[in-house]
PDB file of N, CA and C in Angstrom:
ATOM      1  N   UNK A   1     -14.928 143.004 -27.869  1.00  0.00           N
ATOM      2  CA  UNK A   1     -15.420 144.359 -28.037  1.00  0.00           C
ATOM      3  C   UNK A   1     -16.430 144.405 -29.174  1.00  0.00           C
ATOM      4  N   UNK A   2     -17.398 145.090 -28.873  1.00  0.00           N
ATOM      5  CA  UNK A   2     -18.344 145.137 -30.142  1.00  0.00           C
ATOM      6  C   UNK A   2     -17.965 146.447 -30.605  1.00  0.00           C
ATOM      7  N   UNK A   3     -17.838 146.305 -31.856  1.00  0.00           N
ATOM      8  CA  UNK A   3     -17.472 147.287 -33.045  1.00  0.00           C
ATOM      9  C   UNK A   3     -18.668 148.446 -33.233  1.00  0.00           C
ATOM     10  N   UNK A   4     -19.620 147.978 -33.112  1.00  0.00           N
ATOM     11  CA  UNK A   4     -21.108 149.127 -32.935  1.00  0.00           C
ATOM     12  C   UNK A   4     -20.654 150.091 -31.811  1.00  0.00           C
ATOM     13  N   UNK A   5     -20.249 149.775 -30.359  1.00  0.00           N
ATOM     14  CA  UNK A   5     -19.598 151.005 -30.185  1.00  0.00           C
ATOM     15  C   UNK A   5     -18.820 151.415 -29.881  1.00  0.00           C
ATOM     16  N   UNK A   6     -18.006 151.260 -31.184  1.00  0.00           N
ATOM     17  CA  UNK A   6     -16.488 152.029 -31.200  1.00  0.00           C
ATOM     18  C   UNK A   6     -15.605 151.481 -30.639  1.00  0.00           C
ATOM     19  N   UNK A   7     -14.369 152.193 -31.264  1.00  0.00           N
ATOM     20  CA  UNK A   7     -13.287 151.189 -30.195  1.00  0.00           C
ATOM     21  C   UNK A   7     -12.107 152.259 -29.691  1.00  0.00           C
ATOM     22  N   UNK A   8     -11.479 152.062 -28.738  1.00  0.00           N
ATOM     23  CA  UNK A   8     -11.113 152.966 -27.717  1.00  0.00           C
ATOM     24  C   UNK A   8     -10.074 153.758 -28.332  1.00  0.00           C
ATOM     25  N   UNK A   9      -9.836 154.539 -27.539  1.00  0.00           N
ATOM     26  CA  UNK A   9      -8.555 155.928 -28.286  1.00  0.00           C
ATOM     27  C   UNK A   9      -7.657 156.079 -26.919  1.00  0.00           C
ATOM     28  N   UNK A  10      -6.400 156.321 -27.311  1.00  0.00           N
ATOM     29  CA  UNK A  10      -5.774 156.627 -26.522  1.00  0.00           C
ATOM     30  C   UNK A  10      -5.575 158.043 -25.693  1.00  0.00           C
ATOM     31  N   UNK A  11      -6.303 158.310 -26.441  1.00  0.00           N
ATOM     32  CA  UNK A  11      -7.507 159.869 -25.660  1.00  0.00           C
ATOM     33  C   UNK A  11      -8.272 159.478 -24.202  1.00  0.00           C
ATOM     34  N   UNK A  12      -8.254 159.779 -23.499  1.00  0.00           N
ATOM     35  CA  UNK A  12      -9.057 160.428 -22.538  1.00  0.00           C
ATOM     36  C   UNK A  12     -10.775 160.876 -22.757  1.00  0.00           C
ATOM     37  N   UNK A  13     -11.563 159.912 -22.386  1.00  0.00           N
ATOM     38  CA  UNK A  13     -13.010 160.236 -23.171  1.00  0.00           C
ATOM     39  C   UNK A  13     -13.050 159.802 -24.094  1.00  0.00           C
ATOM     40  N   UNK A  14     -12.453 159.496 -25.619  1.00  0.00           N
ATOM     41  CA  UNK A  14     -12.495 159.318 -26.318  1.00  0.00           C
ATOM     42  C   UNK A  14     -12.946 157.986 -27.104  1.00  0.00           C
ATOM     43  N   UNK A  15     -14.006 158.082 -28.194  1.00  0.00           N
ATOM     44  CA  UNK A  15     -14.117 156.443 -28.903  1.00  0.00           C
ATOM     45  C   UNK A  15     -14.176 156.799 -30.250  1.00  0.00           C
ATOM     46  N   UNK A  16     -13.367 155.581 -30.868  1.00  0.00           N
ATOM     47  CA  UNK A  16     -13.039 155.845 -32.529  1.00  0.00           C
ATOM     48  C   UNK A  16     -14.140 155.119 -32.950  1.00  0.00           C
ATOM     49  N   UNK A  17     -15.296 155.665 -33.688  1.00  0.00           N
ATOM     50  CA  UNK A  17     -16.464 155.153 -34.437  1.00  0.00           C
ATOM     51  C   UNK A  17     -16.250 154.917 -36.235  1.00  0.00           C
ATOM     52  N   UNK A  18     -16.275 154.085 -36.548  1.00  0.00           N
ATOM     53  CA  UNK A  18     -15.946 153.057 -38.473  1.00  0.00           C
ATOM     54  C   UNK A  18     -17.482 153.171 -38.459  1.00  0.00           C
ATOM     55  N   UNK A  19     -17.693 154.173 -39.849  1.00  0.00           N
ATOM     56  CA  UNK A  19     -18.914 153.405 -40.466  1.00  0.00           C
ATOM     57  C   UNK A  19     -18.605 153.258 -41.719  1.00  0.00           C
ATOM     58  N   UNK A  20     -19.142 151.586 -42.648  1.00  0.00           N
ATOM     59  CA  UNK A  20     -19.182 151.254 -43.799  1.00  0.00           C
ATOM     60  C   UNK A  20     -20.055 151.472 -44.505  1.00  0.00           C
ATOM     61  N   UNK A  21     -20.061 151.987 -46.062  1.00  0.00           N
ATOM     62  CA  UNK A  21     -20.627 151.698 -47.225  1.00  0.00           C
ATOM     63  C   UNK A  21     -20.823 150.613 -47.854  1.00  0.00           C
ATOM     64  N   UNK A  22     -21.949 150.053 -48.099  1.00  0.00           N
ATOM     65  CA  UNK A  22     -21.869 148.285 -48.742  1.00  0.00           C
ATOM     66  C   UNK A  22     -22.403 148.968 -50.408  1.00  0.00           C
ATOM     67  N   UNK A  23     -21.130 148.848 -51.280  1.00  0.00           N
ATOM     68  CA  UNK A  23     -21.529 148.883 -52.855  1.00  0.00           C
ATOM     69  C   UNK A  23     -21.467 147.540 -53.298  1.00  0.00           C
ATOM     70  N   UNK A  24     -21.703 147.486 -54.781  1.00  0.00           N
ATOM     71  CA  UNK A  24     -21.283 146.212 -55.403  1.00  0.00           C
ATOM     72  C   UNK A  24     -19.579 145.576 -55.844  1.00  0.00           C
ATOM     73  N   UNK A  25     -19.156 146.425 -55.136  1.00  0.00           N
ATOM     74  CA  UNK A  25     -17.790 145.519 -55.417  1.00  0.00           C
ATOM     75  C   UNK A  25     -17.026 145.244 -54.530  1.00  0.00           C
ATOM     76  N   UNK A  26     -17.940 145.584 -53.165  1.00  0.00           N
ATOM     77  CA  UNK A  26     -17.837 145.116 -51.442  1.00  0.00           C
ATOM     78  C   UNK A  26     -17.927 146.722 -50.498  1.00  0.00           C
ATOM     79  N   UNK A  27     -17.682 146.553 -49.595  1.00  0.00           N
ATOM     80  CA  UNK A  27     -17.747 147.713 -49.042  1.00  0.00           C
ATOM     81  C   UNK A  27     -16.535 148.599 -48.766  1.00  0.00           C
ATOM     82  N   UNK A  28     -17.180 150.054 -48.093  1.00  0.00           N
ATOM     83  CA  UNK A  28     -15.845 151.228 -48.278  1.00  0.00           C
ATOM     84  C   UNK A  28     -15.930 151.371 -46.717  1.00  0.00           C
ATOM     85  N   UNK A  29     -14.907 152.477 -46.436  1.00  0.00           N
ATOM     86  CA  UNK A  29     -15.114 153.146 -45.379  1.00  0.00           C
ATOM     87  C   UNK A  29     -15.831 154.217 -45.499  1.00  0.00           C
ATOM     88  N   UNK A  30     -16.721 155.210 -44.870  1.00  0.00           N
ATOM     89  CA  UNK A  30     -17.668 155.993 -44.988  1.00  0.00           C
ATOM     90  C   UNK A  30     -17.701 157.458 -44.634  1.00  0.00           C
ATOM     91  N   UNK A  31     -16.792 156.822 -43.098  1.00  0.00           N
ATOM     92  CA  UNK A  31     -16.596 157.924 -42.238  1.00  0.00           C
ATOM     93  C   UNK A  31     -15.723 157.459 -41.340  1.00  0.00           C
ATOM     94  N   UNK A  32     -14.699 157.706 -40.269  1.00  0.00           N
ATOM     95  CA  UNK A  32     -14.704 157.813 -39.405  1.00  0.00           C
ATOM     96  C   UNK A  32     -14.497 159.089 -38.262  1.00  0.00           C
ATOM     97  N   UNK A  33     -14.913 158.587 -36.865  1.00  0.00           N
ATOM     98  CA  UNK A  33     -14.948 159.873 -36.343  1.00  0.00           C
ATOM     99  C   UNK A  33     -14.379 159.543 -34.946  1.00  0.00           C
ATOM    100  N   UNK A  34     -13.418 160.498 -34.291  1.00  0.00           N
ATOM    101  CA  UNK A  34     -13.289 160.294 -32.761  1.00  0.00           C
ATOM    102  C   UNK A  34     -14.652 161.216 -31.849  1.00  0.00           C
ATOM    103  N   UNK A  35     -15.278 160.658 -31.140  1.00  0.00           N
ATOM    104  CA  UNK A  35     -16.085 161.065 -30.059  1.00  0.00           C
ATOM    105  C   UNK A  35     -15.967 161.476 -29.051  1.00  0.00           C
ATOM    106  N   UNK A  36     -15.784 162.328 -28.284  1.00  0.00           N
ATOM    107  CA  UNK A  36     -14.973 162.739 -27.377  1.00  0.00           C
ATOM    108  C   UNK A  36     -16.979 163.176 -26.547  1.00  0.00           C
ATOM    109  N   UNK A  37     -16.688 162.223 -25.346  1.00  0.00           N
ATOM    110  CA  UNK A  37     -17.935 162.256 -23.961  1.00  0.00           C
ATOM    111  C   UNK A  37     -17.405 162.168 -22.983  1.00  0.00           C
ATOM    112  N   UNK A  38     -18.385 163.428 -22.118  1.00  0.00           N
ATOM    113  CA  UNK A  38     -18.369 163.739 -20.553  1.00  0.00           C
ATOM    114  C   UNK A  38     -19.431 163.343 -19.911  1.00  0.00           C
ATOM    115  N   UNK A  39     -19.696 161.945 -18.826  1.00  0.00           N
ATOM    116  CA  UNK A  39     -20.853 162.260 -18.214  1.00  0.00           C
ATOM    117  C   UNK A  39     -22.271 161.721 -19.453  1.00  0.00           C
ATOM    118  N   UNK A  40     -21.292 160.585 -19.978  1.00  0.00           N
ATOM    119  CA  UNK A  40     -22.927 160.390 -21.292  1.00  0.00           C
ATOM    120  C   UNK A  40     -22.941 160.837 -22.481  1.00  0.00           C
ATOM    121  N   UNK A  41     -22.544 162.371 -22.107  1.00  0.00           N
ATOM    122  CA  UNK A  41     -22.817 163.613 -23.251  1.00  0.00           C
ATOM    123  C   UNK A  41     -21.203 163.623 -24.124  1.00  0.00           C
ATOM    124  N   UNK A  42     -22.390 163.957 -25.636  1.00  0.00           N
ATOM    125  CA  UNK A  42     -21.164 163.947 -26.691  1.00  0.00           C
ATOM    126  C   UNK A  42     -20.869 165.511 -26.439  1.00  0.00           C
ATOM    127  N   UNK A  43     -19.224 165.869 -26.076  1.00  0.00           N
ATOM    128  CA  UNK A  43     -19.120 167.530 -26.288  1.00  0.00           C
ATOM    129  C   UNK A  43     -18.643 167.152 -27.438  1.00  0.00           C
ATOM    130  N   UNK A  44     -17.710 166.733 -27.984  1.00  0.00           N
ATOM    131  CA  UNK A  44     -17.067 166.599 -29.381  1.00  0.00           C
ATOM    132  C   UNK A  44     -16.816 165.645 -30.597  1.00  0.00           C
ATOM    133  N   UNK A  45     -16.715 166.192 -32.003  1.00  0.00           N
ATOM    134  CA  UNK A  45     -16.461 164.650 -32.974  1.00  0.00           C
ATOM    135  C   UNK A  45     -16.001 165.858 -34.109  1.00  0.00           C
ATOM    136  N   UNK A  46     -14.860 164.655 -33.456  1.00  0.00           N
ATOM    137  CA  UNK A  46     -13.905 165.212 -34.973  1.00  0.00           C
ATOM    138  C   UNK A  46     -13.790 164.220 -36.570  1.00  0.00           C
ATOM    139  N   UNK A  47     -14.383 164.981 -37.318  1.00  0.00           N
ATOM    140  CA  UNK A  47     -13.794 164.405 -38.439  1.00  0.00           C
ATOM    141  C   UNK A  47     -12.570 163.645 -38.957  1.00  0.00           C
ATOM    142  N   UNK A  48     -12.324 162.349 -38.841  1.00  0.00           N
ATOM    143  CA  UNK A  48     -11.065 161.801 -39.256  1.00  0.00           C
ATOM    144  C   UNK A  48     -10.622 161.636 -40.860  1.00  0.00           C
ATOM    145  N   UNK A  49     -11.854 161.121 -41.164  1.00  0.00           N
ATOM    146  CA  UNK A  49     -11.801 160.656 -42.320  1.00  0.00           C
ATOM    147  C   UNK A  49     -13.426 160.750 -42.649  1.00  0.00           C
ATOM    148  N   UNK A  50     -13.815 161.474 -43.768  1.00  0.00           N
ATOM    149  CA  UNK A  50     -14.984 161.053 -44.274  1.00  0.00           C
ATOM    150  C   UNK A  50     -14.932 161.330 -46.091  1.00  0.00           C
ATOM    151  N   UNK A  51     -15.310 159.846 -46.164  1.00  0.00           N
ATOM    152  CA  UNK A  51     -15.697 158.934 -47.203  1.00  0.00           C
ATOM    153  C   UNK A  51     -16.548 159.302 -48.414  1.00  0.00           C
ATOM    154  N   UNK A  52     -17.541 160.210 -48.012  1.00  0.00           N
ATOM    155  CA  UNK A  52     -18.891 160.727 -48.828  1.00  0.00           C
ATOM    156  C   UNK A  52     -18.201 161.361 -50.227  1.00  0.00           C
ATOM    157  N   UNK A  53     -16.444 161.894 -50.217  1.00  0.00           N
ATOM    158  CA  UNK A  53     -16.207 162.484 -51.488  1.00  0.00           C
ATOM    159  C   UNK A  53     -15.964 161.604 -52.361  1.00  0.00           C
ATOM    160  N   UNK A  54     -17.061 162.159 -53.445  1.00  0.00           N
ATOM    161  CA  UNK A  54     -16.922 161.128 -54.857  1.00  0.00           C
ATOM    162  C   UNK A  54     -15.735 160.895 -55.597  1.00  0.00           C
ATOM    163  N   UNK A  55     -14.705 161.022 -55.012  1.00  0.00           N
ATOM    164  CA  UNK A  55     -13.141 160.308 -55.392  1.00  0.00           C
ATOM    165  C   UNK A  55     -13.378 158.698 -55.063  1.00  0.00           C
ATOM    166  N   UNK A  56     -14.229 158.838 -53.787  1.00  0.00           N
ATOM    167  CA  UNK A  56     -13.755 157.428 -53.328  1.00  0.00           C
ATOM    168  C   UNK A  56     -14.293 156.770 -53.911  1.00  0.00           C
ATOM    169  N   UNK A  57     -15.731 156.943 -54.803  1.00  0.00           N
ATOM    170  CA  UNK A  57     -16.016 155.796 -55.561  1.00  0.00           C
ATOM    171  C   UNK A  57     -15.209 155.366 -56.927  1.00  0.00           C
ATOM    172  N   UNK A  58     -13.853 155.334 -56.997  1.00  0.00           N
ATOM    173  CA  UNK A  58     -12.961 155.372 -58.089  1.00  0.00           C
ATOM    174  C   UNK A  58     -12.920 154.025 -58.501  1.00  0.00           C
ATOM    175  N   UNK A  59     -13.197 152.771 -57.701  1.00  0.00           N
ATOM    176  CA  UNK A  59     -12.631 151.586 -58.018  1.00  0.00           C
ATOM    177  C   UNK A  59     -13.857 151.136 -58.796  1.00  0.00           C
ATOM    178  N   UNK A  60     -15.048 151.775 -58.440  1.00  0.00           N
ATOM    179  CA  UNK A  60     -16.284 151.553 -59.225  1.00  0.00           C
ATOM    180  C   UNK A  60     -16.121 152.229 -61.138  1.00  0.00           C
ATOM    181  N   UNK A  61     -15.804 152.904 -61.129  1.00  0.00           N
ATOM    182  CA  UNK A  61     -15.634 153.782 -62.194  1.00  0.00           C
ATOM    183  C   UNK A  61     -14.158 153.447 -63.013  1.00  0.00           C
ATOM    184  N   UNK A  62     -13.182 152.803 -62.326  1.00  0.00           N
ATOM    185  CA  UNK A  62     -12.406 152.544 -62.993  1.00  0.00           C
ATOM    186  C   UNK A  62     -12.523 151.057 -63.392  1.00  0.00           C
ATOM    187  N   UNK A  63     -13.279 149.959 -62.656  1.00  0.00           N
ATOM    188  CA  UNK A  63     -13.726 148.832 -63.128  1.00  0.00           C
ATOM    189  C   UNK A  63     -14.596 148.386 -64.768  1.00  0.00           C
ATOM    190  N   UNK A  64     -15.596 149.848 -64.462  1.00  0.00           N
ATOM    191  CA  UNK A  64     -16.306 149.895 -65.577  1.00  0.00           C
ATOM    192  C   UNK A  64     -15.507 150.486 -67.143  1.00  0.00           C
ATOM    193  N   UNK A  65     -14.814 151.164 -66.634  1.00  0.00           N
ATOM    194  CA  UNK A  65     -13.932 152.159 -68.016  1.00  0.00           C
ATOM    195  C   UNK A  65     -13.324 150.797 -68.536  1.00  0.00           C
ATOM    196  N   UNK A  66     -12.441 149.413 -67.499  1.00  0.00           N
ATOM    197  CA  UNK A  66     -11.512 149.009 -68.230  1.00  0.00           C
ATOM    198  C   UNK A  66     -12.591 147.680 -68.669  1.00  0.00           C
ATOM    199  N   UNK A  67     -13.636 147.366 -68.622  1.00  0.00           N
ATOM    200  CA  UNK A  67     -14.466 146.338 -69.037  1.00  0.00           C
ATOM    201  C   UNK A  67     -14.989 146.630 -70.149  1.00  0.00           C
ATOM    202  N   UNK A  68     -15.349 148.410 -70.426  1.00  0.00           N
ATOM    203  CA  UNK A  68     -15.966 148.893 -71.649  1.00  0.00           C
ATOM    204  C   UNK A  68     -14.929 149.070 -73.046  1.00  0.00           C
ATOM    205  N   UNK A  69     -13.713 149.242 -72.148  1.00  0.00           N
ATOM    206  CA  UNK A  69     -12.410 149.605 -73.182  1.00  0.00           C
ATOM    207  C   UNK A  69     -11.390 148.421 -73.362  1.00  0.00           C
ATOM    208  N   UNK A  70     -11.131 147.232 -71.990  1.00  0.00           N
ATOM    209  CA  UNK A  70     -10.507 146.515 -71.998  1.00  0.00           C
ATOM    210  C   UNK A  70      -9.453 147.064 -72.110  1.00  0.00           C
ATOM    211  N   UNK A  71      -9.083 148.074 -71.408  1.00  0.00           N
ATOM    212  CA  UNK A  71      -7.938 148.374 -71.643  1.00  0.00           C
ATOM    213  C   UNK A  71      -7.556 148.983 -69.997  1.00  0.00           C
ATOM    214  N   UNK A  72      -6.229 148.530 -69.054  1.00  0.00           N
ATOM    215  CA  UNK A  72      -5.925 148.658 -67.939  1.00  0.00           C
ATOM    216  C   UNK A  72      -5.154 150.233 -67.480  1.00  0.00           C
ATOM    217  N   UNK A  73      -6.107 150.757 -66.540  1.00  0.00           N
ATOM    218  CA  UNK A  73      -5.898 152.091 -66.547  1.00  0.00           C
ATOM    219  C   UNK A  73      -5.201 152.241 -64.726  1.00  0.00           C
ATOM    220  N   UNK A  74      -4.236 153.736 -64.707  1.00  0.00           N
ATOM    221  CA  UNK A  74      -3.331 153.190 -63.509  1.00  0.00           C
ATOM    222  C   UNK A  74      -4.328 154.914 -62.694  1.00  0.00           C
ATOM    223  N   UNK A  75      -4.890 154.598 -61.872  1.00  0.00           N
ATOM    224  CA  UNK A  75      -5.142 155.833 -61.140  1.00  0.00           C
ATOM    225  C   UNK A  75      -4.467 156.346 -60.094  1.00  0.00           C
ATOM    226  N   UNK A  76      -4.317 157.420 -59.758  1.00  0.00           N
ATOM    227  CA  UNK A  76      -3.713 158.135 -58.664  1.00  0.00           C
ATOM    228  C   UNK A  76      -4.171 157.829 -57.570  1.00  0.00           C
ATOM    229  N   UNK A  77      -3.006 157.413 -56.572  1.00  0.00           N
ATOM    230  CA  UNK A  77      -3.781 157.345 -54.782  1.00  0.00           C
ATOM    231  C   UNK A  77      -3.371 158.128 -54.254  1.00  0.00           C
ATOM    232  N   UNK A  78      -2.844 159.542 -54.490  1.00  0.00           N
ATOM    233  CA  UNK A  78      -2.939 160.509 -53.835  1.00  0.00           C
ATOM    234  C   UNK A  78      -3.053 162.062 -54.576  1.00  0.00           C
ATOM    235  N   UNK A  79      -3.854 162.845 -54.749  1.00  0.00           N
ATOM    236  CA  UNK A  79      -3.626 163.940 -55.018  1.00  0.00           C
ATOM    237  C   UNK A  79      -2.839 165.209 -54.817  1.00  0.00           C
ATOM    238  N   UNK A  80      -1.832 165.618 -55.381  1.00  0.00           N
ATOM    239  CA  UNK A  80      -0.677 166.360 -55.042  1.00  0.00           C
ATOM    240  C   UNK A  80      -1.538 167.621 -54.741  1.00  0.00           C
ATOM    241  N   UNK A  81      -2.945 167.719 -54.675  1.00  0.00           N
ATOM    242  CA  UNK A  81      -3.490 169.361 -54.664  1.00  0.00           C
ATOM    243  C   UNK A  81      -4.806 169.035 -53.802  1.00  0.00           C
ATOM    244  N   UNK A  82      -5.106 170.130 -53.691  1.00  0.00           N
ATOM    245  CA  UNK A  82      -6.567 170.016 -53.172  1.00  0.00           C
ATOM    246  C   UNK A  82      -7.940 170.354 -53.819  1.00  0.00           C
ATOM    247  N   UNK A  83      -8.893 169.017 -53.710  1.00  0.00           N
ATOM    248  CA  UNK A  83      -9.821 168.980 -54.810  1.00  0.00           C
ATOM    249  C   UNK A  83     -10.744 169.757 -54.203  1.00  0.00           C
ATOM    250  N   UNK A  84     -11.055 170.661 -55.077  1.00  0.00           N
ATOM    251  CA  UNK A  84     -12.332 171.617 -54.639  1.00  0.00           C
ATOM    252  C   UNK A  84     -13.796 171.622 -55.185  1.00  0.00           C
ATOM    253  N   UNK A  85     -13.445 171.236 -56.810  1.00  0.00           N
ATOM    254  CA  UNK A  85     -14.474 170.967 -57.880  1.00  0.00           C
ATOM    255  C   UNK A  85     -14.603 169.616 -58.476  1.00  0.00           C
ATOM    256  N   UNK A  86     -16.054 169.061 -58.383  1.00  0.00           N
ATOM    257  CA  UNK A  86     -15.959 167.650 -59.140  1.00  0.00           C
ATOM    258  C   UNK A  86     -17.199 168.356 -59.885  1.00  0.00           C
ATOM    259  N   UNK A  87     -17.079 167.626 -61.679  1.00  0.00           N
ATOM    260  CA  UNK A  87     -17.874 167.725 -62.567  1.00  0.00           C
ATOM    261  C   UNK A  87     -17.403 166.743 -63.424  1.00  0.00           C
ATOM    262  N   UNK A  88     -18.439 165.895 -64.142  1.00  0.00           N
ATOM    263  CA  UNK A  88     -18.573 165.624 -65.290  1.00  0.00           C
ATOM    264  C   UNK A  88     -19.134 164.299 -64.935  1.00  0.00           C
ATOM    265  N   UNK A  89     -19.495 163.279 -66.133  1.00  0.00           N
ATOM    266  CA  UNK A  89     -20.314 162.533 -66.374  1.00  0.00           C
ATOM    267  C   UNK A  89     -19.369 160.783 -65.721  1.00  0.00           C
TER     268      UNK A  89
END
């Protein structure tokens, strides 16, 4: 199966599409999406997972904190709330 397009769902119509991010400390997941086609045509795509929120670049940001501080920091893999606001440097 080639991974370019997609790989099957146990849906009806349906194909599960992976796209990667290539950073410097290897790549992420980006997005994924189920596709749902009739006849060729996309009627639907649902959001599964998308990647673009700047949480996910954490392993980047926590690499750098413990190289500048040398000191080993434990981050959260799940948020007990829902993030609405990102700010700061």
């Amino acid at each position: 199966m080639n991974p370019k397009e997609g790989f099957p769902s146990p849906k009806k119509n349906v194909r599960v599409i992976v796209a990667y991010f290539e950073e410097e400390l290897g790549e992420r997941i980006g997005f994924i999406w189920e596709i749902t086609a009739n006849n060729e045509k996309i009627t639907d795509i649902m959001v599964v997972y998308d990647g673009s929120n700047p949480f996910m670049n954490e392993k980047k940001a926590v690499k750098e904190y413990e190289t500048n501080y040398q000191k080993h920091i434990l981050v959260p893999s799940k948020f007990s709330f829902k993030v609405t606001h990102v700010h700061g440097d």
